[in-house]
PDB file of N, CA and C in Angstrom:
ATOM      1  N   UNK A   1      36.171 -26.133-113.007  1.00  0.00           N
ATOM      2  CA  UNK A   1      36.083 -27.539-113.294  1.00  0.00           C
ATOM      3  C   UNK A   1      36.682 -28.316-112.129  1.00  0.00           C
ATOM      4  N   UNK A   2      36.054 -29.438-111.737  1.00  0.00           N
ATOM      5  CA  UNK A   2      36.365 -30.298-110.295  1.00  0.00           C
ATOM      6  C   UNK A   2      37.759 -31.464-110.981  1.00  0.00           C
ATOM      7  N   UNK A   3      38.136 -31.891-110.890  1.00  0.00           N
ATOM      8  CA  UNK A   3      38.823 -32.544-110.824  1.00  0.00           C
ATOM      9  C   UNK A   3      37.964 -34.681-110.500  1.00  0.00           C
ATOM     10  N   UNK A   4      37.172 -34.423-109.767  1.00  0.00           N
ATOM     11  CA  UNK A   4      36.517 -35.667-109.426  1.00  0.00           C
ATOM     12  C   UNK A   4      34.730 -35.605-109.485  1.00  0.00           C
ATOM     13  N   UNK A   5      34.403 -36.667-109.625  1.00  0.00           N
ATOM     14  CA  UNK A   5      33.207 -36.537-109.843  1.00  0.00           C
ATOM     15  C   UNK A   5      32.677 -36.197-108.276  1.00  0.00           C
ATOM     16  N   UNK A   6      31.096 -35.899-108.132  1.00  0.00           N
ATOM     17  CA  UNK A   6      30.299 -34.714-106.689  1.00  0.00           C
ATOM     18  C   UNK A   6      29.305 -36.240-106.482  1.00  0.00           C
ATOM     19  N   UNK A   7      29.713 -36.515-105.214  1.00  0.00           N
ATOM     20  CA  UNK A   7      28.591 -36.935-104.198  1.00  0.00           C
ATOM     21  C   UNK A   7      28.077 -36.356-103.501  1.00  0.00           C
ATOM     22  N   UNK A   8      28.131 -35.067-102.636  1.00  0.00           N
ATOM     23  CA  UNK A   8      27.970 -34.556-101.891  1.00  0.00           C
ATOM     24  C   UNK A   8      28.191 -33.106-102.259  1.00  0.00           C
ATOM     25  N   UNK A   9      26.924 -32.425-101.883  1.00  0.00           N
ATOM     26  CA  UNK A   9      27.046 -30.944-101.879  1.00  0.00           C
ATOM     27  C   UNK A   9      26.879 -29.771-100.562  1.00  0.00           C
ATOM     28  N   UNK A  10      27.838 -29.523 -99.830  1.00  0.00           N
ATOM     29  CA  UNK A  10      27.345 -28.527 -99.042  1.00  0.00           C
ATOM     30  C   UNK A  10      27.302 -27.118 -98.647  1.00  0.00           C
ATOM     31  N   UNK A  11      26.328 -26.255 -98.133  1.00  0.00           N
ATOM     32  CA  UNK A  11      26.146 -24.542 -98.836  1.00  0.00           C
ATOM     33  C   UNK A  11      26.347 -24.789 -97.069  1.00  0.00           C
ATOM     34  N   UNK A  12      27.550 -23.231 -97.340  1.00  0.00           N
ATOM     35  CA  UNK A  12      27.399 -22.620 -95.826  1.00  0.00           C
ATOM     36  C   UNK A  12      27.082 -21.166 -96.415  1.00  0.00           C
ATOM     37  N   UNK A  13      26.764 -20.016 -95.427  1.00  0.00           N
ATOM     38  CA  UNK A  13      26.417 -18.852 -95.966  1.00  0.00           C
ATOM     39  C   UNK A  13      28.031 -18.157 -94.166  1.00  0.00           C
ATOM     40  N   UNK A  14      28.671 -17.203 -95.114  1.00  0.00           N
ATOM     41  CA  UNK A  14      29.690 -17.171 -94.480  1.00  0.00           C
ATOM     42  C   UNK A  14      29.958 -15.687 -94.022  1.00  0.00           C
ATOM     43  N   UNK A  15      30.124 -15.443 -92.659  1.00  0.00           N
ATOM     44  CA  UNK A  15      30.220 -13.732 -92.495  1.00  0.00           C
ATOM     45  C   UNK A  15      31.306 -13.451 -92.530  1.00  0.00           C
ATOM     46  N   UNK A  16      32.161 -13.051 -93.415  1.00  0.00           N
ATOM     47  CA  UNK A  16      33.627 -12.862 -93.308  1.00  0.00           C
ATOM     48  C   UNK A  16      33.908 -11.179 -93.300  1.00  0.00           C
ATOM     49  N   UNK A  17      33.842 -10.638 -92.060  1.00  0.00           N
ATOM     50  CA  UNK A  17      34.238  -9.308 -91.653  1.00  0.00           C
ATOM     51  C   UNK A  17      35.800  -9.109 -91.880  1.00  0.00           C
ATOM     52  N   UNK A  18      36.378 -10.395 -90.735  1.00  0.00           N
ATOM     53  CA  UNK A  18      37.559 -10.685 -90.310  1.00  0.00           C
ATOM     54  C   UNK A  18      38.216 -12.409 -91.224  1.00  0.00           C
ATOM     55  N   UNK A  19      38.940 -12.268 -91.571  1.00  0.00           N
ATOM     56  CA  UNK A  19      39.858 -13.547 -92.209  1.00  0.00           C
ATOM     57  C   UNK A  19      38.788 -14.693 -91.318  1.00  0.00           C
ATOM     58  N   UNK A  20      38.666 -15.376 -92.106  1.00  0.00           N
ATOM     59  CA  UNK A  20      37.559 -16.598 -91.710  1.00  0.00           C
ATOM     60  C   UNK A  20      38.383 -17.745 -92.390  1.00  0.00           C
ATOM     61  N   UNK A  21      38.096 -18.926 -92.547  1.00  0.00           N
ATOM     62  CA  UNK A  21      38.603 -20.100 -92.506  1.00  0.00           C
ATOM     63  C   UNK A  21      36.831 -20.212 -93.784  1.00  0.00           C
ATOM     64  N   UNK A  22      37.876 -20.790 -95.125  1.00  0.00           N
ATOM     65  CA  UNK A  22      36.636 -21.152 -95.874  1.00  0.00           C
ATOM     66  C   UNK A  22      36.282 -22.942 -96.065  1.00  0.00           C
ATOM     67  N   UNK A  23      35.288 -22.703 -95.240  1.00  0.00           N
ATOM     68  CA  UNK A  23      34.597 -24.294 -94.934  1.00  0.00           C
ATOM     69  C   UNK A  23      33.827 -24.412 -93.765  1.00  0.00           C
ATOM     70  N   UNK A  24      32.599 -25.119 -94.153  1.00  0.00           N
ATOM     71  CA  UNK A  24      31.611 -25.450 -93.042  1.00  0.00           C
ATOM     72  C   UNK A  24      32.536 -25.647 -91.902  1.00  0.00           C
ATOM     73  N   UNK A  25      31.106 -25.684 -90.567  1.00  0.00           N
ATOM     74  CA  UNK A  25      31.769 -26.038 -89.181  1.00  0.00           C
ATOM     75  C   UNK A  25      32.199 -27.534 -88.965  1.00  0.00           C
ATOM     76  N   UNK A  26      32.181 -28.220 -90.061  1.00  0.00           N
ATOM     77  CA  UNK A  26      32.033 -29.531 -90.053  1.00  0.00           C
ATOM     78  C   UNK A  26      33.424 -30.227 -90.364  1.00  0.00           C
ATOM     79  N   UNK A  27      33.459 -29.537 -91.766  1.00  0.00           N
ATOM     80  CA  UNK A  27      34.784 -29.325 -92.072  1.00  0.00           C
ATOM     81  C   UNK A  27      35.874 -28.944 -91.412  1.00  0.00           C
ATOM     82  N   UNK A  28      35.537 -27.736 -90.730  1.00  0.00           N
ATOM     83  CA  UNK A  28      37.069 -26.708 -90.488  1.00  0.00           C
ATOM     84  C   UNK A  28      37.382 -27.464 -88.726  1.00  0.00           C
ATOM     85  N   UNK A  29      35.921 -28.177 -88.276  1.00  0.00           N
ATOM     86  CA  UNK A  29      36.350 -29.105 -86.816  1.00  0.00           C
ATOM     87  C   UNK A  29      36.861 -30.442 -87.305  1.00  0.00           C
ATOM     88  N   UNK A  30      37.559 -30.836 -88.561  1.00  0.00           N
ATOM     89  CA  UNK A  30      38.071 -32.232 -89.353  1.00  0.00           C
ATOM     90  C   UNK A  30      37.145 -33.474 -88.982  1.00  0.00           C
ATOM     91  N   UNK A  31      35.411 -32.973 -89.003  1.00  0.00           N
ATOM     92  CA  UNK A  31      34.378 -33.911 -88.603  1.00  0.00           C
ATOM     93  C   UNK A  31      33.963 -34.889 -90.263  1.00  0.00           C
ATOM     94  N   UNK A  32      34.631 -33.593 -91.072  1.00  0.00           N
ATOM     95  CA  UNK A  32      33.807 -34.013 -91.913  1.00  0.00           C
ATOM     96  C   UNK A  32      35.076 -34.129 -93.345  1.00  0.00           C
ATOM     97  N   UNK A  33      35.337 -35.188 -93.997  1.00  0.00           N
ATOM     98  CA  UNK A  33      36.913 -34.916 -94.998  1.00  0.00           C
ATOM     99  C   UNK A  33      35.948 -35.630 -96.491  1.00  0.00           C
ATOM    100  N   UNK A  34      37.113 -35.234 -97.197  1.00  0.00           N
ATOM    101  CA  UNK A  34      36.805 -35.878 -98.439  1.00  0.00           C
ATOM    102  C   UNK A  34      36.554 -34.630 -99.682  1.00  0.00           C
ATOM    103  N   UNK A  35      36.201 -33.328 -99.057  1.00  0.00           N
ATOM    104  CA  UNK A  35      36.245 -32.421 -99.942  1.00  0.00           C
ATOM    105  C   UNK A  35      36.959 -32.116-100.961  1.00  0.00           C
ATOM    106  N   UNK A  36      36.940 -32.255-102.671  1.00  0.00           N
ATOM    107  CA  UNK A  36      37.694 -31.246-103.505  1.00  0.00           C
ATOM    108  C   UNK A  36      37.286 -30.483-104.372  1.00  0.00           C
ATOM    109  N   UNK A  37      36.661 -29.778-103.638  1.00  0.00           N
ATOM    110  CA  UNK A  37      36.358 -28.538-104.408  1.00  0.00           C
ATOM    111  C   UNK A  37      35.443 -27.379-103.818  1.00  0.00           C
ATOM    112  N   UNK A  38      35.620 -26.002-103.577  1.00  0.00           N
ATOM    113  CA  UNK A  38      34.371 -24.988-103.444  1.00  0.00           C
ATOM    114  C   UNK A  38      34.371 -24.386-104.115  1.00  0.00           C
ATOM    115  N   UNK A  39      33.359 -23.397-103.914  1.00  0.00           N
ATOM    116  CA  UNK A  39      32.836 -22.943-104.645  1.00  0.00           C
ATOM    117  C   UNK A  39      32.154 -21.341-103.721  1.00  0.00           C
ATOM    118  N   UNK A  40      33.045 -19.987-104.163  1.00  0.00           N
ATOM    119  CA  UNK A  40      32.712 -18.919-103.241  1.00  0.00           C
ATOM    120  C   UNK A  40      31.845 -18.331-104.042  1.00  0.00           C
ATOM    121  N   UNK A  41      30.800 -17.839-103.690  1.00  0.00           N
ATOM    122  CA  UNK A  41      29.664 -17.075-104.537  1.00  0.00           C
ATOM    123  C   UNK A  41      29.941 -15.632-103.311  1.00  0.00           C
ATOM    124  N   UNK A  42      30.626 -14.357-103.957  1.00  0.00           N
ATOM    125  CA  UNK A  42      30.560 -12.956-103.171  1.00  0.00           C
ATOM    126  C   UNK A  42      29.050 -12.409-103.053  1.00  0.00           C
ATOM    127  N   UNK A  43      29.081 -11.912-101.844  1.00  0.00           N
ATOM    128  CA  UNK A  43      27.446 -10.773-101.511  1.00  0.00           C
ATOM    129  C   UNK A  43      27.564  -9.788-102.256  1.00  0.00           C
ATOM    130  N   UNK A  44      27.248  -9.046-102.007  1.00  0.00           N
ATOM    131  CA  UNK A  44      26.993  -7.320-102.085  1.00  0.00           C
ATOM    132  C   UNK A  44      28.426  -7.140-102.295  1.00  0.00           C
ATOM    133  N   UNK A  45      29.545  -6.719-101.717  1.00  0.00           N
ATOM    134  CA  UNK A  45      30.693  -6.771-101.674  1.00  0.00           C
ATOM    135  C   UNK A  45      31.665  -7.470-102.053  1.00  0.00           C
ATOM    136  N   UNK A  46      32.848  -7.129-102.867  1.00  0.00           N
ATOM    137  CA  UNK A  46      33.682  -7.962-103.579  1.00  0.00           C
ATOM    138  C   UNK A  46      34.490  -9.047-102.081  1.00  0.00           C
ATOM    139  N   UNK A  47      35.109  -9.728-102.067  1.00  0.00           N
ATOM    140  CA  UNK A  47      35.566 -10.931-101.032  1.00  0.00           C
ATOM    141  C   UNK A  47      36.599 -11.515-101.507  1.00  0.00           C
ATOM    142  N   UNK A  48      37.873 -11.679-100.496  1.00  0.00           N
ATOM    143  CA  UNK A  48      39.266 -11.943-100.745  1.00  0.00           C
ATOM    144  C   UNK A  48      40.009 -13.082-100.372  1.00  0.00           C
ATOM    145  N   UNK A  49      40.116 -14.300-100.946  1.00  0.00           N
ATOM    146  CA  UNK A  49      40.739 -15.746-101.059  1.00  0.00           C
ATOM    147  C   UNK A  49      41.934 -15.820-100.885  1.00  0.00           C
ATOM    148  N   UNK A  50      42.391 -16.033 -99.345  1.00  0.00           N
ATOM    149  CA  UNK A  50      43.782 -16.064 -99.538  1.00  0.00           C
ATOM    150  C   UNK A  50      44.561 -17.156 -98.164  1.00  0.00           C
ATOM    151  N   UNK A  51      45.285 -17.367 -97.937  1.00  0.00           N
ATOM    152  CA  UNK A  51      46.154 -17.537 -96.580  1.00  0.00           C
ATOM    153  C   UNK A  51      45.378 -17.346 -95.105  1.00  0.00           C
ATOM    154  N   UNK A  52      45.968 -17.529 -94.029  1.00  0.00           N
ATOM    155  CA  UNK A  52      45.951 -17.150 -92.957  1.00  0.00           C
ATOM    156  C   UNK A  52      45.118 -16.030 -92.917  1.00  0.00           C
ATOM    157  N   UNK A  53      46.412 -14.700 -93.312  1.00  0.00           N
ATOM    158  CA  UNK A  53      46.761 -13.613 -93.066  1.00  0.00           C
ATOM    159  C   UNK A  53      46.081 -12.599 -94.599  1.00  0.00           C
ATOM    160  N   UNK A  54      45.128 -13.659 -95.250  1.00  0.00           N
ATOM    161  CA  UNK A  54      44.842 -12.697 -96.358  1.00  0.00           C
ATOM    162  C   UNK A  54      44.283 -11.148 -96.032  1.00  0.00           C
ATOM    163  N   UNK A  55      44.296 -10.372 -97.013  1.00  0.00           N
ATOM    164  CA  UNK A  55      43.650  -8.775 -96.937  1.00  0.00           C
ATOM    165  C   UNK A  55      43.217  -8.459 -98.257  1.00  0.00           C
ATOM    166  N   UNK A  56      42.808  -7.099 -98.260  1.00  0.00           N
ATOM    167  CA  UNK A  56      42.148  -6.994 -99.709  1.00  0.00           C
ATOM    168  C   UNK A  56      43.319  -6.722-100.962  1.00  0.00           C
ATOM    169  N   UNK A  57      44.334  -6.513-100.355  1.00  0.00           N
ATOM    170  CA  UNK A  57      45.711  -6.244-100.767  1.00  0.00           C
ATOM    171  C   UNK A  57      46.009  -7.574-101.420  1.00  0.00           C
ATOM    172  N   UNK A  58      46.265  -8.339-100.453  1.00  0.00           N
ATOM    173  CA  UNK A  58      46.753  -9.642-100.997  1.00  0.00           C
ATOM    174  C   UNK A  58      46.064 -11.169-101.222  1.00  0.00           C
ATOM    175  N   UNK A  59      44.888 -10.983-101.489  1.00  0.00           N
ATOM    176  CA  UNK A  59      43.948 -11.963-101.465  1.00  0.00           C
ATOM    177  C   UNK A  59      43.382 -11.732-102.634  1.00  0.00           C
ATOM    178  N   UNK A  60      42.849 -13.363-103.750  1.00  0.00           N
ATOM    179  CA  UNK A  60      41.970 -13.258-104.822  1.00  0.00           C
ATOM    180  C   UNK A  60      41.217 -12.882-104.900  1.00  0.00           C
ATOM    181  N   UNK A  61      40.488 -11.929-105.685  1.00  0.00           N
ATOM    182  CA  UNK A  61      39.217 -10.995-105.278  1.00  0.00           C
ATOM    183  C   UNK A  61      38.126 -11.733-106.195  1.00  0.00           C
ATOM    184  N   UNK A  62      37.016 -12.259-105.450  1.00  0.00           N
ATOM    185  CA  UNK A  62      35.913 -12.736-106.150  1.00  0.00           C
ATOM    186  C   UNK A  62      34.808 -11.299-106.249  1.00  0.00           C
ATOM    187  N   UNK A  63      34.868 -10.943-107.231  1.00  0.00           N
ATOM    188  CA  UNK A  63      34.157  -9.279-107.074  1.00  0.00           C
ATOM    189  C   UNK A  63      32.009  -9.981-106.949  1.00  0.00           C
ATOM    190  N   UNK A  64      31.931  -8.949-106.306  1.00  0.00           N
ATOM    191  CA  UNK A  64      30.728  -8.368-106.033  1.00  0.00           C
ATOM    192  C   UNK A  64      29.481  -9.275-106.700  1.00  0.00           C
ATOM    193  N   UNK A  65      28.567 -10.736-106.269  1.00  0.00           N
ATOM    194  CA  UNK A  65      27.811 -11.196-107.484  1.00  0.00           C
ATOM    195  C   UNK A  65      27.962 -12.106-108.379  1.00  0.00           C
ATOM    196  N   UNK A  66      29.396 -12.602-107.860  1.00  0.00           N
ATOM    197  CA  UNK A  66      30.192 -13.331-109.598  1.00  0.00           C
ATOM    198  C   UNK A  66      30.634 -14.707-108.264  1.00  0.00           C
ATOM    199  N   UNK A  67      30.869 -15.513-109.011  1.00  0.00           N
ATOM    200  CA  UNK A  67      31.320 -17.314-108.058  1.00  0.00           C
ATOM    201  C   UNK A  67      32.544 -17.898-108.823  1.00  0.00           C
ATOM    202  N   UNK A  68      33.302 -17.680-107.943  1.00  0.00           N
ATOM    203  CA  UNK A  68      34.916 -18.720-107.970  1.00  0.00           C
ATOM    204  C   UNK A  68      34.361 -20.159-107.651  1.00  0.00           C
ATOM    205  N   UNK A  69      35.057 -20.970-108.947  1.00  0.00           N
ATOM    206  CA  UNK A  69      35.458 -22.345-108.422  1.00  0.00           C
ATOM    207  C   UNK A  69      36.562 -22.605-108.571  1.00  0.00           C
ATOM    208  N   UNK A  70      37.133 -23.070-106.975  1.00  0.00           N
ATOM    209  CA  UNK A  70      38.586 -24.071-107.072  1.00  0.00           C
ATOM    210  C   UNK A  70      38.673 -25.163-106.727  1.00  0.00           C
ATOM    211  N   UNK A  71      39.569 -25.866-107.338  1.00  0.00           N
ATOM    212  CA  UNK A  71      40.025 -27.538-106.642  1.00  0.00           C
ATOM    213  C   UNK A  71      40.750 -27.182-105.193  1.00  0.00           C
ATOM    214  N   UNK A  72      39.983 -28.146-104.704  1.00  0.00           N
ATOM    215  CA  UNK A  72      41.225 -28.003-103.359  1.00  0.00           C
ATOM    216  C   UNK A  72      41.714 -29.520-102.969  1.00  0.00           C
ATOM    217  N   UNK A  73      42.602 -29.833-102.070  1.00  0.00           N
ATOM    218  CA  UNK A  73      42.582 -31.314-101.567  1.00  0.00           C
ATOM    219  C   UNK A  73      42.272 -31.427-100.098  1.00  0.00           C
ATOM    220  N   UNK A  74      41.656 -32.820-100.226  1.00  0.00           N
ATOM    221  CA  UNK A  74      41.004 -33.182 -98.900  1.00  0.00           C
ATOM    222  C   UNK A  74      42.143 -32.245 -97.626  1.00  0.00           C
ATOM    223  N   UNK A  75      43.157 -32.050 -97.504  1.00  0.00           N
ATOM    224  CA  UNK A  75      43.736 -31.612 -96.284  1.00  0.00           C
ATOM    225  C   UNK A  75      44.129 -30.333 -96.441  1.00  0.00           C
ATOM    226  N   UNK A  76      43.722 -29.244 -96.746  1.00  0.00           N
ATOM    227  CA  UNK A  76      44.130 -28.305 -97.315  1.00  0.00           C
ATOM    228  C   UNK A  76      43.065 -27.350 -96.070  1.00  0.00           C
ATOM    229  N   UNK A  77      42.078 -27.937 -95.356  1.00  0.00           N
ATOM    230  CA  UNK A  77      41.081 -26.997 -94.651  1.00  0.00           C
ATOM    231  C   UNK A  77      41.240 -26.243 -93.943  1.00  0.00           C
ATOM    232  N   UNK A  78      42.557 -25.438 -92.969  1.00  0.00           N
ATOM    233  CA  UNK A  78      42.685 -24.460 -92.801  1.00  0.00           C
ATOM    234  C   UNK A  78      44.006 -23.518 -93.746  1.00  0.00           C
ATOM    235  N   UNK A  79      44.194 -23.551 -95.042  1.00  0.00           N
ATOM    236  CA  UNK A  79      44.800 -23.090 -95.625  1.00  0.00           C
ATOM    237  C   UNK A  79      44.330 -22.017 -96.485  1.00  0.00           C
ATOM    238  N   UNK A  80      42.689 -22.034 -96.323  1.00  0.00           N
ATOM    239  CA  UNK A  80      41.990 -21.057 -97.188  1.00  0.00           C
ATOM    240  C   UNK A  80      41.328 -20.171 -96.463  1.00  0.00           C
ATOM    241  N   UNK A  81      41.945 -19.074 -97.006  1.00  0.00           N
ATOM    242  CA  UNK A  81      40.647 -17.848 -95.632  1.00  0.00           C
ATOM    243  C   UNK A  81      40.128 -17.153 -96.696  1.00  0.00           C
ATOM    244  N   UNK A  82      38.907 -16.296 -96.053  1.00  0.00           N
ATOM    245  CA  UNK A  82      38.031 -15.313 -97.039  1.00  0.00           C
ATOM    246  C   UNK A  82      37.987 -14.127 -96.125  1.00  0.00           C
ATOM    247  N   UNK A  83      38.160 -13.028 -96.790  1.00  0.00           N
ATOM    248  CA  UNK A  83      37.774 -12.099 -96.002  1.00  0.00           C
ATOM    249  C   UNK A  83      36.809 -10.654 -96.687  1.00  0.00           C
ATOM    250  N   UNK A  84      36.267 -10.042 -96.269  1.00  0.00           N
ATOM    251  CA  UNK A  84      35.575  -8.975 -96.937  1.00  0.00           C
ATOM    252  C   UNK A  84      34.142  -8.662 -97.066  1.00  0.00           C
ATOM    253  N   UNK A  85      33.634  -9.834 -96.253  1.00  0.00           N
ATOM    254  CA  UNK A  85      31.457  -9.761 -96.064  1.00  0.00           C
ATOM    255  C   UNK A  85      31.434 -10.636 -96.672  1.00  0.00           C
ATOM    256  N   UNK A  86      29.595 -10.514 -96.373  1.00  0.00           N
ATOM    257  CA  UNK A  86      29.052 -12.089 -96.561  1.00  0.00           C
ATOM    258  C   UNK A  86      29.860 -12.766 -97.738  1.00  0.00           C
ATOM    259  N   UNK A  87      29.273 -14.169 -98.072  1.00  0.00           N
ATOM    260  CA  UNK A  87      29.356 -14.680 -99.056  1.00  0.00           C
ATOM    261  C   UNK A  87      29.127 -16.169 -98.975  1.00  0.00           C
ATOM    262  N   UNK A  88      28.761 -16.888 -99.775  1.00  0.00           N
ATOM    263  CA  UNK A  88      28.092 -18.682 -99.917  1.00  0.00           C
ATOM    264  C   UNK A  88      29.353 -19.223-100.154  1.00  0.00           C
ATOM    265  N   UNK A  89      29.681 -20.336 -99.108  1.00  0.00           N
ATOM    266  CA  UNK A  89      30.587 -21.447 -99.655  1.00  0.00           C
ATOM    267  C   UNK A  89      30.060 -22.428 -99.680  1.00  0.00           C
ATOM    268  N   UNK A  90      30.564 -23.240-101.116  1.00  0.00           N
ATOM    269  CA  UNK A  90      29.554 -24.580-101.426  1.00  0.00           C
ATOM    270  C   UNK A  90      30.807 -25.833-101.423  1.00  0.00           C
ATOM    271  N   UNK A  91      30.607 -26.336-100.881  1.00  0.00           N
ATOM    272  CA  UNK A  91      31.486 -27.404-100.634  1.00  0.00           C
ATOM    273  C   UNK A  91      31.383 -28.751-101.686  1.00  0.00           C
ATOM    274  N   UNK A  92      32.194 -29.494-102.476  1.00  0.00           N
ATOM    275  CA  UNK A  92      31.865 -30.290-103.266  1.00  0.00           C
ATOM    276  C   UNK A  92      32.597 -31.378-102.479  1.00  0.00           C
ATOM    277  N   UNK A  93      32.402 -32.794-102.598  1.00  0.00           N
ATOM    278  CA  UNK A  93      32.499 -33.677-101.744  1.00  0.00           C
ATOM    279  C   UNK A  93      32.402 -34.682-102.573  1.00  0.00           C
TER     280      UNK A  93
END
């Protein structure tokens, strides 16, 4: 559940091998603000929500197929990493 009502929707499709930064290029270059909320949809492979420094150890696991939604706040854009293969981030705005 969002917290604010959606003007804006945006889908990135995200390769997260290595700890990635979750948010478009738009976003994560502070081109683009106002975001609260995404939305991680995992690939094939379960995918891990965390910090900087997340791992599969210490990161929220969105398993395999299944979509996390969280609130976030507009300044929060490099505070969220994903790591673990593909996966869709949908940006609510």
């Amino acid at each position: 559940m969002l917290l604010y009502p959606v003007d804006d929707i945006r889908t990135t499709n995200l390769s997260a091998t290595k700890a990635k930064v979750a948010a478009s290029p738009e976003v994560a270059a502070l081109q683009r603000t106002g975001r609260h909320g995404i939305a991680i949809t995992a690939g094939e492979s379960t995918v891990y929500i965390g910090g900087k420094g997340v791992t599969a150890a210490t990161g929220m696991a969105v398993p395999a197929g299944t979509t996390t939604i969280l609130p976030v706040t507009t300044t929060n854009v490099d505070n969220l990493y994903v790591i673990g293969g593909d996966c869709v981030l949908t940006e609510f705005f």
